[in-house]
N, C-alpha and C. Protein backbone atom coordinates (compact mmCIF):
# COMPACT_ATOMS: atom_id res chain seq x y z
N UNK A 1 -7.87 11.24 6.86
CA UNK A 1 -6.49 10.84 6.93
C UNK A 1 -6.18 10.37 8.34
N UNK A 2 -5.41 9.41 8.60
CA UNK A 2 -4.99 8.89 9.75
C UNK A 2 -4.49 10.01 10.32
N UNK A 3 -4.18 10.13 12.04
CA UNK A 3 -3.91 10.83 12.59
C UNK A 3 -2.67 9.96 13.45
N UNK A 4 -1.83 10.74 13.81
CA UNK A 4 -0.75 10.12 15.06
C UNK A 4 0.09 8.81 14.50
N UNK A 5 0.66 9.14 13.46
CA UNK A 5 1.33 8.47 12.25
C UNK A 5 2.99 9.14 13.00
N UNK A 6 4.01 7.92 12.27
CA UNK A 6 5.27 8.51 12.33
C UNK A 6 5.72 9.16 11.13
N UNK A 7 4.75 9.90 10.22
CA UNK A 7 4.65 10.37 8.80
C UNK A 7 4.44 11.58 9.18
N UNK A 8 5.50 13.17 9.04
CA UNK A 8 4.92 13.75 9.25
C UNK A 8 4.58 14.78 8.01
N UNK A 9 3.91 15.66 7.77
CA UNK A 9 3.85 16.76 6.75
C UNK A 9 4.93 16.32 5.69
N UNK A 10 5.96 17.15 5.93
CA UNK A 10 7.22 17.24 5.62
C UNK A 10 7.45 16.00 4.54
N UNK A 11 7.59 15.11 5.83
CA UNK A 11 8.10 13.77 4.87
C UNK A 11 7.10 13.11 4.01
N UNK A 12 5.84 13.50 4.12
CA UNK A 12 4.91 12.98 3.13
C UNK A 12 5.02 13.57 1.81
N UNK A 13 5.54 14.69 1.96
CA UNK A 13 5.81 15.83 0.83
C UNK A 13 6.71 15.30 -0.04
N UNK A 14 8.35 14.72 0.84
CA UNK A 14 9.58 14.48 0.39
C UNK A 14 8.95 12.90 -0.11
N UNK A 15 8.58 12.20 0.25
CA UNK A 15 8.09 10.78 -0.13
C UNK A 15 7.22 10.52 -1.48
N UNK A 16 6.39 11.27 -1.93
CA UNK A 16 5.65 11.45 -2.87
C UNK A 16 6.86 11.17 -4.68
N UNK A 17 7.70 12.65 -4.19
CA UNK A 17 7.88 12.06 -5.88
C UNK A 17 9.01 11.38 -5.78
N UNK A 18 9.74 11.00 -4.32
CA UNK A 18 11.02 10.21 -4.09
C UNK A 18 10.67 8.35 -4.18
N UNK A 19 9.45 7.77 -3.92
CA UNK A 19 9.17 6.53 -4.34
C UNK A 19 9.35 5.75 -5.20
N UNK A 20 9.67 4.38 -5.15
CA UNK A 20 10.28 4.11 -6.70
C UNK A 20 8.91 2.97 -7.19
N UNK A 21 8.10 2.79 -6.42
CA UNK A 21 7.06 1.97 -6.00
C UNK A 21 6.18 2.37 -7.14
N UNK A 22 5.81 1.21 -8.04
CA UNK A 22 4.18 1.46 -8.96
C UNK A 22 3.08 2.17 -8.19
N UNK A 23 2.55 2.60 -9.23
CA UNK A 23 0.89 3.24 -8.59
C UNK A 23 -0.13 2.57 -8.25
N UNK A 24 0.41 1.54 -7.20
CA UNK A 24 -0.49 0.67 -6.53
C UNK A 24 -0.18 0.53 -5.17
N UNK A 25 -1.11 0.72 -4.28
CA UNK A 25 -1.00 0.91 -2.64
C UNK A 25 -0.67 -0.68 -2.13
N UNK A 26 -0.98 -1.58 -3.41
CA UNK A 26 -0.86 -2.92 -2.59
C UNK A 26 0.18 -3.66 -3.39
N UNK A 27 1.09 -3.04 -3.97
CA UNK A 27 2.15 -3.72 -4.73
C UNK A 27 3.14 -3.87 -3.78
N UNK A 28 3.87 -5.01 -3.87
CA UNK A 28 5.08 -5.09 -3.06
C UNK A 28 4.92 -5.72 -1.42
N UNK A 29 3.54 -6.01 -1.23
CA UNK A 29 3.04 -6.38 0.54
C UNK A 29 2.37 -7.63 0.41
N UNK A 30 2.69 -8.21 1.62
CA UNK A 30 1.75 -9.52 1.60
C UNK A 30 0.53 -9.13 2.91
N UNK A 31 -0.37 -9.42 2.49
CA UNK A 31 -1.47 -9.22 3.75
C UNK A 31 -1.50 -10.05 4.82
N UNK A 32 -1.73 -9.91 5.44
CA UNK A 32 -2.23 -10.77 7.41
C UNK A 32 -3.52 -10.21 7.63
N UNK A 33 -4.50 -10.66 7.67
CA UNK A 33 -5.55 -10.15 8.71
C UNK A 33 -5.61 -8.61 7.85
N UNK A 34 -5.69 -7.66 8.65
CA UNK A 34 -5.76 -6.39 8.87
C UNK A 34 -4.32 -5.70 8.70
N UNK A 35 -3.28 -6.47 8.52
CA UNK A 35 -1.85 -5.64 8.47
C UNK A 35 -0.96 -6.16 6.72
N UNK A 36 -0.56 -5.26 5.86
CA UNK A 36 0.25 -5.16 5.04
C UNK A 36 1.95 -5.28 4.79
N UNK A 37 2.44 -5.75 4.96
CA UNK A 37 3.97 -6.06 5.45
C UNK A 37 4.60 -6.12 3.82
N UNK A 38 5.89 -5.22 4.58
CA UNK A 38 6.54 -5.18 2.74
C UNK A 38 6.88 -6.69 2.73
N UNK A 39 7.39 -7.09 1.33
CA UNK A 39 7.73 -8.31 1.17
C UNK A 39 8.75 -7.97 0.09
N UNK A 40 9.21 -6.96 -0.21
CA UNK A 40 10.56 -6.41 -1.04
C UNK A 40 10.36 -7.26 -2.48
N UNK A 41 9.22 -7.67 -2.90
CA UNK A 41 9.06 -8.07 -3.24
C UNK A 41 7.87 -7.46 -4.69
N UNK A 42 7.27 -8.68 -5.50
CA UNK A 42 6.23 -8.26 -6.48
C UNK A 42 4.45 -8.69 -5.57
N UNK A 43 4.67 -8.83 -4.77
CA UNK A 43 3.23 -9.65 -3.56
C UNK A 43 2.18 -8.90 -4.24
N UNK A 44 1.23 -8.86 -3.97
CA UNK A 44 -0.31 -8.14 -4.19
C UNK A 44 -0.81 -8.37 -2.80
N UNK A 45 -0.68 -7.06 -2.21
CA UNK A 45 -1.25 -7.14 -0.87
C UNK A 45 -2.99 -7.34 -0.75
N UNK A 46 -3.40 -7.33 -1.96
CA UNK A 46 -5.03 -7.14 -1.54
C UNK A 46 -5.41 -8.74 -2.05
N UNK A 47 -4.49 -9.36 -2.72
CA UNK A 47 -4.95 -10.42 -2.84
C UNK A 47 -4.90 -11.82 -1.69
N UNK A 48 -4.17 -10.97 -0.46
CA UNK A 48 -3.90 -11.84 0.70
C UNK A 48 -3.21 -12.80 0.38
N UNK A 49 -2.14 -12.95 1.45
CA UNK A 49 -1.03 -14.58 1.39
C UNK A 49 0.24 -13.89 0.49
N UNK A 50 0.56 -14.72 0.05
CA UNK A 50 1.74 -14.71 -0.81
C UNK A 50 1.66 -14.72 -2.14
N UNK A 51 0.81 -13.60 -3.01
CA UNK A 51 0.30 -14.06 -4.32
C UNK A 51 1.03 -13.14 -5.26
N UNK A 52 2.15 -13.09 -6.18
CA UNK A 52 2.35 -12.09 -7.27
C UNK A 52 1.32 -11.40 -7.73
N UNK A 53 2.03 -10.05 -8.13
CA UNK A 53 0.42 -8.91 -9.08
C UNK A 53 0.10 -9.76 -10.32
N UNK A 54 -1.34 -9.82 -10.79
CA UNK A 54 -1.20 -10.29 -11.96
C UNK A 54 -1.05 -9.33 -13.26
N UNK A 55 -1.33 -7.77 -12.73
CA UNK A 55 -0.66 -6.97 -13.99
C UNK A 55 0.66 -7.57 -14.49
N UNK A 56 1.50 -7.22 -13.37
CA UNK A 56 2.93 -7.60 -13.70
C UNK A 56 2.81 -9.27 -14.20
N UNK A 57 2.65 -10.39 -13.87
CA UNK A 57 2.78 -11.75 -14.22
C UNK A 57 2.29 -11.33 -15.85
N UNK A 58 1.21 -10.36 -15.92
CA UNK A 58 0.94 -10.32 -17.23
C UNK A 58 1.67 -9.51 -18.70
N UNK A 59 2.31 -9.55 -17.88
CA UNK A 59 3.39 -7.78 -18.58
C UNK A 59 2.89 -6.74 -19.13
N UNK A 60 2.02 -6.14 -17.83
CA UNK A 60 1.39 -5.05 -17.82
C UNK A 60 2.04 -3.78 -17.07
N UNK A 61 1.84 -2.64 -16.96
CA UNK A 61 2.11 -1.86 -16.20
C UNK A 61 1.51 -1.49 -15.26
N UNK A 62 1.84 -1.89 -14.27
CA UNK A 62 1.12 -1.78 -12.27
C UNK A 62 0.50 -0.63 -12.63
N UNK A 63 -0.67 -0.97 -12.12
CA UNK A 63 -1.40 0.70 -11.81
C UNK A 63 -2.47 0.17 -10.96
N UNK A 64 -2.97 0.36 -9.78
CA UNK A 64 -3.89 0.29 -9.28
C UNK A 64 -5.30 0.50 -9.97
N UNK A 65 -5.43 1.88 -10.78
CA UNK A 65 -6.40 2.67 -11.72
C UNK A 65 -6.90 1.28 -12.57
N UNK A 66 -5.79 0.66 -13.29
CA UNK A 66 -6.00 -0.17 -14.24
C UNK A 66 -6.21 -1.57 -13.95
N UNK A 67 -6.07 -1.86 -12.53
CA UNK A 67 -6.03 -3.25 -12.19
C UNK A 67 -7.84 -3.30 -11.76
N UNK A 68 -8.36 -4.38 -13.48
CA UNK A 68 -9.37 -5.25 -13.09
C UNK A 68 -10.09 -6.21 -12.41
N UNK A 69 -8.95 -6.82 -12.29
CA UNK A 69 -9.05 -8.19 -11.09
C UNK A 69 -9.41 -7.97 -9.53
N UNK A 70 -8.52 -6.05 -9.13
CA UNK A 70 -9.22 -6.09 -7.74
C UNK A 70 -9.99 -4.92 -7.92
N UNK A 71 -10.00 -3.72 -8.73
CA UNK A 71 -10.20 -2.40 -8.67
C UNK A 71 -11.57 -2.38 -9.06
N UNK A 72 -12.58 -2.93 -8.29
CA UNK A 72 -13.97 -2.52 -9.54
C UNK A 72 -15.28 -2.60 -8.76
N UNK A 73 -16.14 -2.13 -9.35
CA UNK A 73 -17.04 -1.91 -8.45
C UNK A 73 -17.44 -2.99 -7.22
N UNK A 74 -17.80 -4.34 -7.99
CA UNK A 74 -17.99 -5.16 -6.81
C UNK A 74 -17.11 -5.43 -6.01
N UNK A 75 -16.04 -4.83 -5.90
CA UNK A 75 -15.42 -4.70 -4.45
C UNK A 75 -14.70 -3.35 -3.85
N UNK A 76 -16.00 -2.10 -4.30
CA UNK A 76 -16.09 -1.48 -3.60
C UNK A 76 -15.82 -1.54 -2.19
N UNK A 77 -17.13 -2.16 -1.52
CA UNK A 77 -16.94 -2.00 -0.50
C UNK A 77 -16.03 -2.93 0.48
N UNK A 78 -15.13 -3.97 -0.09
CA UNK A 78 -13.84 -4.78 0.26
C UNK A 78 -12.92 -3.36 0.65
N UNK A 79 -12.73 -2.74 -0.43
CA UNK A 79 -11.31 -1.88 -0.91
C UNK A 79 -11.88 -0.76 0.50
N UNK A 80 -12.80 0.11 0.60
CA UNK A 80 -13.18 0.73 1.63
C UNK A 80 -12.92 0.26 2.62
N UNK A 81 -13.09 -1.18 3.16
CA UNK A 81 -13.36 -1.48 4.59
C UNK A 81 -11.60 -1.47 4.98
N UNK A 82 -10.86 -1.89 3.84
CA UNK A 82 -9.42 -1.98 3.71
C UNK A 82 -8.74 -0.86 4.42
N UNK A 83 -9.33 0.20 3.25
CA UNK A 83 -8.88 1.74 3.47
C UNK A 83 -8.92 2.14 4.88
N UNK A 84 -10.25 2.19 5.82
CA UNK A 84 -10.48 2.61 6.74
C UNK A 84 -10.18 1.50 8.11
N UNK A 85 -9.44 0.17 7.74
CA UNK A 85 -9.19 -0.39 8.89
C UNK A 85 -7.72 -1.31 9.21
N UNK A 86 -7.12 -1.38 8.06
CA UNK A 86 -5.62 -1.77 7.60
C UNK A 86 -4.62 -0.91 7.89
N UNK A 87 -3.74 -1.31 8.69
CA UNK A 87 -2.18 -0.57 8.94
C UNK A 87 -1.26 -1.66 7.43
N UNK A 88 -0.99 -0.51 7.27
CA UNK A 88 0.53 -1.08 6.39
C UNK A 88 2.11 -0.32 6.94
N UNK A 89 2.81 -1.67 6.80
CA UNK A 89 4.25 -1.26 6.98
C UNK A 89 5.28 -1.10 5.75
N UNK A 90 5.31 0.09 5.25
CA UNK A 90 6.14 0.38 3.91
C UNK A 90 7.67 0.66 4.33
N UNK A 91 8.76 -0.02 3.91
CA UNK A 91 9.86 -0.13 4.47
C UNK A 91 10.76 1.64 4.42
N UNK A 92 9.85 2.25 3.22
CA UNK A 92 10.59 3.07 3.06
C UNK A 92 10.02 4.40 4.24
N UNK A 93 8.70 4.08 4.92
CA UNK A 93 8.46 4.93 6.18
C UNK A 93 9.11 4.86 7.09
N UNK A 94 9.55 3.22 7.12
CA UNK A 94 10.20 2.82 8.87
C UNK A 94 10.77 3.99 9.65
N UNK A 95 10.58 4.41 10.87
CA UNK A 95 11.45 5.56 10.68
C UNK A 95 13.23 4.49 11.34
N UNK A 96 13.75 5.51 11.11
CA UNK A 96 15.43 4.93 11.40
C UNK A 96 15.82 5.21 12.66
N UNK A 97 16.23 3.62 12.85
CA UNK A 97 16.56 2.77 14.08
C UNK A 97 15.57 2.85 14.81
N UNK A 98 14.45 2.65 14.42
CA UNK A 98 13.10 2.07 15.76
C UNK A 98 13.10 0.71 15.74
N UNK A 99 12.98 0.14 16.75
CA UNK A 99 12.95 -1.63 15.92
C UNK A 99 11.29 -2.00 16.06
N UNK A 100 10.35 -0.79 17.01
CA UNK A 100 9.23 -1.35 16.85
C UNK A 100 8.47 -0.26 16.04
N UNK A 101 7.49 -0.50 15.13
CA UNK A 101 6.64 0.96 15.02
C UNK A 101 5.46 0.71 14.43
N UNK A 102 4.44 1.32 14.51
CA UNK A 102 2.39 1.24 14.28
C UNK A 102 2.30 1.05 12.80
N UNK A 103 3.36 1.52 11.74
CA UNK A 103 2.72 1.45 10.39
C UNK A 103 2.17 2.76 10.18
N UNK A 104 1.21 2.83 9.31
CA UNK A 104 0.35 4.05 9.42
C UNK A 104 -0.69 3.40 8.14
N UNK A 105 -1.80 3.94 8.45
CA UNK A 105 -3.05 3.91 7.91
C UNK A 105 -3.44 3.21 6.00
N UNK A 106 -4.07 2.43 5.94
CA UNK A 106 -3.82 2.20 4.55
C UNK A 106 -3.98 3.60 3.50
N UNK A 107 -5.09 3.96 4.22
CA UNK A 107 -5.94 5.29 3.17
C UNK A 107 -4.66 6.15 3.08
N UNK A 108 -3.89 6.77 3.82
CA UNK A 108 -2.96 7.42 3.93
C UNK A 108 -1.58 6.85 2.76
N UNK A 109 -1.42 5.64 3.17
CA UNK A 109 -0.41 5.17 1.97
C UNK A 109 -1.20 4.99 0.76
N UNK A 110 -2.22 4.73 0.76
CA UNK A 110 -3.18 4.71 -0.27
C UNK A 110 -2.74 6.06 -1.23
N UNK A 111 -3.46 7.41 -0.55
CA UNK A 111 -3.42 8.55 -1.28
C UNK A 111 -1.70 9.10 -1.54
N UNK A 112 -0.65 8.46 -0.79
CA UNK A 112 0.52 9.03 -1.25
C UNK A 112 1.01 8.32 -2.49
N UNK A 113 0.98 6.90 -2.56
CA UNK A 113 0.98 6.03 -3.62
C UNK A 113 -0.16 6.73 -5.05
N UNK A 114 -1.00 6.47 -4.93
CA UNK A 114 -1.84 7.07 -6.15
C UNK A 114 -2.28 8.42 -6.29
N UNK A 115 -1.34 9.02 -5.74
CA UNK A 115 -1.45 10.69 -5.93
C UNK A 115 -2.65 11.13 -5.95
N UNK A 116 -3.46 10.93 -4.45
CA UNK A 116 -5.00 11.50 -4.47
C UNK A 116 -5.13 12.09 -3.32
């Protein structure tokens, strides 16, 4: 788990079943490089740029678990390198009134999003 996050215990606790967010770590973000940015939006952060989920385009129900297109073995090791080197900014961490702040760790929003 990331360390030196503006996430602490507490609020990871209160965040869990307070989210209104599908069970997907990359729903709702558009990717850059190495960084995840909300986009308040339906984005697919793992698909990079500006791309809608295609569960949802398909009228499916978001689930990371269930998403074929990115979730599968041959991109194992994509989704890993993700996990262990991607900051994401989830609007609902920001903390209040910072105007600058680090994000925190994908793996970390990862496991609060898909309850692992």
């Amino acid at each position: 788990m990331t360390t030196g996050t503006a996430v602490g215990a507490t609020a990871k606790t209160a965040l869990v079943p307070a989210t209104t967010r599908p069970a997907c770590p990359f729903y709702g973000f558009v990717r850059m490089g190495g960084i995840l940015l909300d986009c308040k939006g339906n984005g697919c952060g793992f698909a990079g740029g500006h791309h809608p989920c295609t569960m949802e385009m398909s009228r499916m129900t978001v689930n990371w678990k269930n998403c074929r297109r990115f979730n599968h073995d041959g991109n194992r090791e994509v989704i890993e390198y993700a996990l262990e080197h991607c900051q994401i900014f989830p609007d609902e961490l920001h903390p209040p009134g910072a105007r600058k702040w680090k994000g925190i760790g994908l793996r970390e929003w990862y496991q609060l999003i898909v309850r692992e």
